[in-house]
N, C-alpha and C. Protein backbone atom coordinates (compact mmCIF):
# COMPACT_ATOMS: atom_id res chain seq x y z
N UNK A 1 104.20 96.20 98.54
CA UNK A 1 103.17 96.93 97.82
C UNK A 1 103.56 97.06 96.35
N UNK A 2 104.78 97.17 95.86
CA UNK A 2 105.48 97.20 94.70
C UNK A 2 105.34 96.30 93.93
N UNK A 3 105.26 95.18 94.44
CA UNK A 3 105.09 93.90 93.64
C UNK A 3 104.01 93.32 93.65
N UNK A 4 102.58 94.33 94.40
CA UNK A 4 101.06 93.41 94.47
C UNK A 4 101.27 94.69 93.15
N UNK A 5 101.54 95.45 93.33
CA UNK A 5 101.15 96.37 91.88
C UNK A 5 102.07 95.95 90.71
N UNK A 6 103.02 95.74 90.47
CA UNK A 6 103.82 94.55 89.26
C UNK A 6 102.79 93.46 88.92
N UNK A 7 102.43 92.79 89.90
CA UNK A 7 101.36 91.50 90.07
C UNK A 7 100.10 91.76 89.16
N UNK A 8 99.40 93.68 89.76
CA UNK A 8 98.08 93.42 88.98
C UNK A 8 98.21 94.17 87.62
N UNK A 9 99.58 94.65 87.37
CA UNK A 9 100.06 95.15 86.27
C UNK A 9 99.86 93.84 85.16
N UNK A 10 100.65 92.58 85.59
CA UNK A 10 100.67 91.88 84.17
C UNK A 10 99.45 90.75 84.72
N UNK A 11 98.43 90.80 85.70
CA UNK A 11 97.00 90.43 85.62
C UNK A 11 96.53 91.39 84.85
N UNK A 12 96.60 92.52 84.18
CA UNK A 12 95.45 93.26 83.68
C UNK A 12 96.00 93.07 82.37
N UNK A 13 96.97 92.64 81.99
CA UNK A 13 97.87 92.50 80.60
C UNK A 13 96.60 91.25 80.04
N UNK A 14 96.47 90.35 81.05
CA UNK A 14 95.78 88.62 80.50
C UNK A 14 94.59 88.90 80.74
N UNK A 15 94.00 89.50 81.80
CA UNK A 15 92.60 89.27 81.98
C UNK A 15 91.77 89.87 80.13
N UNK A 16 90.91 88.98 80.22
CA UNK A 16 90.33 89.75 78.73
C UNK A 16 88.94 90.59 79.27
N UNK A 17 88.48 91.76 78.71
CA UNK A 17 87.66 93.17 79.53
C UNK A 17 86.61 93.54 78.43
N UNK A 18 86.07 93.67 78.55
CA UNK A 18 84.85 93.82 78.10
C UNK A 18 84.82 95.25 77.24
N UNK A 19 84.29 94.97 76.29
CA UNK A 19 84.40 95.96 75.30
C UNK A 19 83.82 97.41 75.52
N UNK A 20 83.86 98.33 76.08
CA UNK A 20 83.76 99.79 76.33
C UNK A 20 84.49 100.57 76.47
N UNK A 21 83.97 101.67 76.37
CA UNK A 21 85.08 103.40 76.02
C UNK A 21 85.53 103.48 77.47
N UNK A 22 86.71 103.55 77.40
CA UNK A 22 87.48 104.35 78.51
C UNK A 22 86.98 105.87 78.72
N UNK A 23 86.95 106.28 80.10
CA UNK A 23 86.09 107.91 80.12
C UNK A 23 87.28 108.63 80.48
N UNK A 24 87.30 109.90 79.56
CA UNK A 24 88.59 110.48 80.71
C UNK A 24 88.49 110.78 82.32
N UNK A 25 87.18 110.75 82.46
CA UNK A 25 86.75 110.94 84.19
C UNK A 25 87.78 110.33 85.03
N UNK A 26 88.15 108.89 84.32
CA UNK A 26 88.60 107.96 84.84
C UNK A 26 90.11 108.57 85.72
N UNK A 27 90.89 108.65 84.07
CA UNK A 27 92.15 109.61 84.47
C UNK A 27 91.91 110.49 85.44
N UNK A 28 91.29 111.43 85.22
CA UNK A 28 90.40 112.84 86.45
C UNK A 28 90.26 113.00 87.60
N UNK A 29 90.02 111.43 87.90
CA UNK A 29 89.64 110.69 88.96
C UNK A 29 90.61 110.13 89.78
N UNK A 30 91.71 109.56 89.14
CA UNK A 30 92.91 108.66 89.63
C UNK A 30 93.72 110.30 90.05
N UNK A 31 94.39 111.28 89.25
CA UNK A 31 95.01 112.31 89.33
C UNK A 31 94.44 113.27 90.41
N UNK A 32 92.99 113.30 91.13
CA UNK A 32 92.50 114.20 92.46
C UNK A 32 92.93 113.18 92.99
N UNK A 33 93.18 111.99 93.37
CA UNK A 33 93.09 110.88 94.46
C UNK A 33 94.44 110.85 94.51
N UNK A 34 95.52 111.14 93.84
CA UNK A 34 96.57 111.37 94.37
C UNK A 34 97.67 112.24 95.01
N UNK A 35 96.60 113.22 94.76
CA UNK A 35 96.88 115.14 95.16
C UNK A 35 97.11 114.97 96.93
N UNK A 36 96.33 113.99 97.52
CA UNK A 36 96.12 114.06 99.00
C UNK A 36 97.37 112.97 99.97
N UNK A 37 97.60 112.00 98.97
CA UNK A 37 98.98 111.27 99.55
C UNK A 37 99.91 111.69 99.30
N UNK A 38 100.42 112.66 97.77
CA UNK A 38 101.27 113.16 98.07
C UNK A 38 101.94 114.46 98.07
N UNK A 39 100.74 115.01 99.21
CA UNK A 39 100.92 116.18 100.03
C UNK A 39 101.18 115.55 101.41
N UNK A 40 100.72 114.80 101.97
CA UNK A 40 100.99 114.27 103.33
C UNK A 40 102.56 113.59 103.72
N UNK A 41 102.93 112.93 102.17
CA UNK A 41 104.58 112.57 102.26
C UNK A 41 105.04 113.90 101.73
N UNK A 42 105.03 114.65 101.57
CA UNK A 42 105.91 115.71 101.09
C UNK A 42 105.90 116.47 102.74
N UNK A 43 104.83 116.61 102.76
CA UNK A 43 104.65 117.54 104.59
C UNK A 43 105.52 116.75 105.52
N UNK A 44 105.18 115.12 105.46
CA UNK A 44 106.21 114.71 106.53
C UNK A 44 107.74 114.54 105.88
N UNK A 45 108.24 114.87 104.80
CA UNK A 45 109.59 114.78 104.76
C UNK A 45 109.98 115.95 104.82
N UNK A 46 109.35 117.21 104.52
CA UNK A 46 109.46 118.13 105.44
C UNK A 46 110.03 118.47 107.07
N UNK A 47 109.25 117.87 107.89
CA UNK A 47 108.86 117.38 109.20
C UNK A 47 110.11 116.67 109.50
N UNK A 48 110.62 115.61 108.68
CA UNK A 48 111.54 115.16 109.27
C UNK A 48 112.78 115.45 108.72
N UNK A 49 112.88 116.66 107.69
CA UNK A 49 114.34 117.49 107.16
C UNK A 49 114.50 118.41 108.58
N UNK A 50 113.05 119.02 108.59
CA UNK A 50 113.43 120.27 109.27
C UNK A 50 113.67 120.21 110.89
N UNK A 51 113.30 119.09 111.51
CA UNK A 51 113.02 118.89 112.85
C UNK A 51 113.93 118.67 113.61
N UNK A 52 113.77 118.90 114.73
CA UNK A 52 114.97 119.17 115.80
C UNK A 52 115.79 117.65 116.24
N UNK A 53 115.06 116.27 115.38
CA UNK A 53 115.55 115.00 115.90
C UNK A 53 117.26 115.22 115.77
N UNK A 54 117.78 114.66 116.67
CA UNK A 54 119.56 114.30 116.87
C UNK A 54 119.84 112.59 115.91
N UNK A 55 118.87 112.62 116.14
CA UNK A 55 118.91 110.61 115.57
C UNK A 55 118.81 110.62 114.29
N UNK A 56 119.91 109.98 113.42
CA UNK A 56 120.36 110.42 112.06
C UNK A 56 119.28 109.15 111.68
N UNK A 57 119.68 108.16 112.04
CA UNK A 57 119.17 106.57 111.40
C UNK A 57 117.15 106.93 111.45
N UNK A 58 116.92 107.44 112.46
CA UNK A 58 115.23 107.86 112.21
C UNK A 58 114.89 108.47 111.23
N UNK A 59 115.98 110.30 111.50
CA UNK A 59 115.93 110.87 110.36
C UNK A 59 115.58 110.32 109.17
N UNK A 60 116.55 109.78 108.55
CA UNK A 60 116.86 108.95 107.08
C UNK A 60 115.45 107.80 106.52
N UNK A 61 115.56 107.31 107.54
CA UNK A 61 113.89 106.40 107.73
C UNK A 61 112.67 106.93 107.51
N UNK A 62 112.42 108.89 107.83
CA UNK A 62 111.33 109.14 108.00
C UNK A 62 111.67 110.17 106.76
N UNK A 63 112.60 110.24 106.09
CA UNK A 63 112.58 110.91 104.75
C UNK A 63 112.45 109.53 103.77
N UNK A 64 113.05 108.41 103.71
CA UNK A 64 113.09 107.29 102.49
C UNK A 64 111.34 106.70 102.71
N UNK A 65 110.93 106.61 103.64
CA UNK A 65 109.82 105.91 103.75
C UNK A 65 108.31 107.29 102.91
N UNK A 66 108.92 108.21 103.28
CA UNK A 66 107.62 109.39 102.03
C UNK A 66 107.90 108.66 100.76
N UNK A 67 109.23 109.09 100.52
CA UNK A 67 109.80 108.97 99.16
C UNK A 67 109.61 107.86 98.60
N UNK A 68 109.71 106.53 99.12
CA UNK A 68 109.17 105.13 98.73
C UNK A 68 107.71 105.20 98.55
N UNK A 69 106.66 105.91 99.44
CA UNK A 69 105.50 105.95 98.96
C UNK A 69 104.52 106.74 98.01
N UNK A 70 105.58 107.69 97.94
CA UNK A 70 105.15 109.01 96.37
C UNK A 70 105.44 107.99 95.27
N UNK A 71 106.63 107.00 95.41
CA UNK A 71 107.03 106.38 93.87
C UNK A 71 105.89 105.40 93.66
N UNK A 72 105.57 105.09 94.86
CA UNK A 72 104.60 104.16 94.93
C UNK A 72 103.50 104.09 94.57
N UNK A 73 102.87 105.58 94.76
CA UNK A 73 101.31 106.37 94.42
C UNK A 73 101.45 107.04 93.05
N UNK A 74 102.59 106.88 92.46
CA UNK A 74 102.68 107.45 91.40
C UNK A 74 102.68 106.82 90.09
N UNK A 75 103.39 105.66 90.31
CA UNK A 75 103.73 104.48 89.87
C UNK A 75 102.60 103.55 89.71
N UNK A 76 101.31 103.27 91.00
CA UNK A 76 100.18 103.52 90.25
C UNK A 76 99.22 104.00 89.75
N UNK A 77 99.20 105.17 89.58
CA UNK A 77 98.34 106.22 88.97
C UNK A 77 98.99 105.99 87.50
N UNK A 78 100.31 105.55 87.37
CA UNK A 78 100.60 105.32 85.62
C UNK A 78 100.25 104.48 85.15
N UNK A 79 100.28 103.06 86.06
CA UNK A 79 99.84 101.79 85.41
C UNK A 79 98.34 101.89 84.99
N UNK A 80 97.19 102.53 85.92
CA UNK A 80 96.36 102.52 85.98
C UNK A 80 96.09 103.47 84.46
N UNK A 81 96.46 104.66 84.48
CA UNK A 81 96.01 105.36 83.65
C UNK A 81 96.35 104.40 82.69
N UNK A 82 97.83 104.12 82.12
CA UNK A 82 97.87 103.14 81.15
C UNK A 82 97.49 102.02 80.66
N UNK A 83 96.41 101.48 81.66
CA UNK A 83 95.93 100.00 81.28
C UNK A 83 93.84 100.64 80.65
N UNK A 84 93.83 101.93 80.90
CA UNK A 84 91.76 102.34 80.73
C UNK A 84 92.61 102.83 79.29
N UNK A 85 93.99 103.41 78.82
CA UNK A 85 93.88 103.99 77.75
C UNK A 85 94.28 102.20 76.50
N UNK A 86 95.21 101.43 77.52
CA UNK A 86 95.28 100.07 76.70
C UNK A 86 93.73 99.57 76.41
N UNK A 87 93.05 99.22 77.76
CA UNK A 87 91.77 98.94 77.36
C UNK A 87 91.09 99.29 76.18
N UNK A 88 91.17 100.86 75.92
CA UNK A 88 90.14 101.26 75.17
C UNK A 88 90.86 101.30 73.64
N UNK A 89 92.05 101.16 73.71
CA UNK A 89 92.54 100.81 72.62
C UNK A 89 91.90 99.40 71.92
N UNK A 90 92.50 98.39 73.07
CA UNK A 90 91.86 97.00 72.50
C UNK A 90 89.90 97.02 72.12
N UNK A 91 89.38 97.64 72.89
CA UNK A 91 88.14 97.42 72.95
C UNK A 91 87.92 98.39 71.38
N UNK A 92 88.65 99.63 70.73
CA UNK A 92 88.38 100.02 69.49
C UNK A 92 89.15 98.73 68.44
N UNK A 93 89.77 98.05 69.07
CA UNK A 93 91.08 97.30 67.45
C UNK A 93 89.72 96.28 67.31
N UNK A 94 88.68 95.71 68.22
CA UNK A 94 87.61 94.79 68.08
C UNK A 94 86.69 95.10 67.54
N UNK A 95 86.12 96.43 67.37
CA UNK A 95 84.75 97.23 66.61
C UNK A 95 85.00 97.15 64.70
């Protein structure tokens, strides 16, 4: 998943985009949509700090695997935000 998002990171670098204002909605929009994944990895690494499992190797698995996917949801919510504020940069350096 890390590297389809690296991937559409430097696709959005080349693709050329059509000249319009970035909305802050946009941002607004990306930042509620990530409020809900990572509450669900925070609850389950919770879940699997606090829980009665004996099995260390699960344990460890069911705390790294939240944590890999918060960096993950977070990581694109930056690219993203950073490519509507690049956009609208380029789309003003053309006016």
């Amino acid at each position: 998943m890390m590297v389809a998002c690296a991937i559409g990171f430097y696709l959005f670098k080349r693709i050329v985009r059509p000249l319009e204002q970035a909305s802050s909605l946009d941002s607004v929009l990306l930042f509620l949509c990530i409020f809900s994944p990572l509450v669900l990895n925070v609850f389950s690494m919770l879940a699997a700090i606090v829980g009665t499992d004996s099995n260390a190797s699960i344990n460890a698995l069911s705390v790294c695997q939240p944590l890999c996917d918060i960096l993950q949801c977070v990581t694109q919510v930056h690219i993203f935000i950073t490519q509507l504020h690049f956009a609208f940069e380029v789309s003003n350096s053309f006016r």
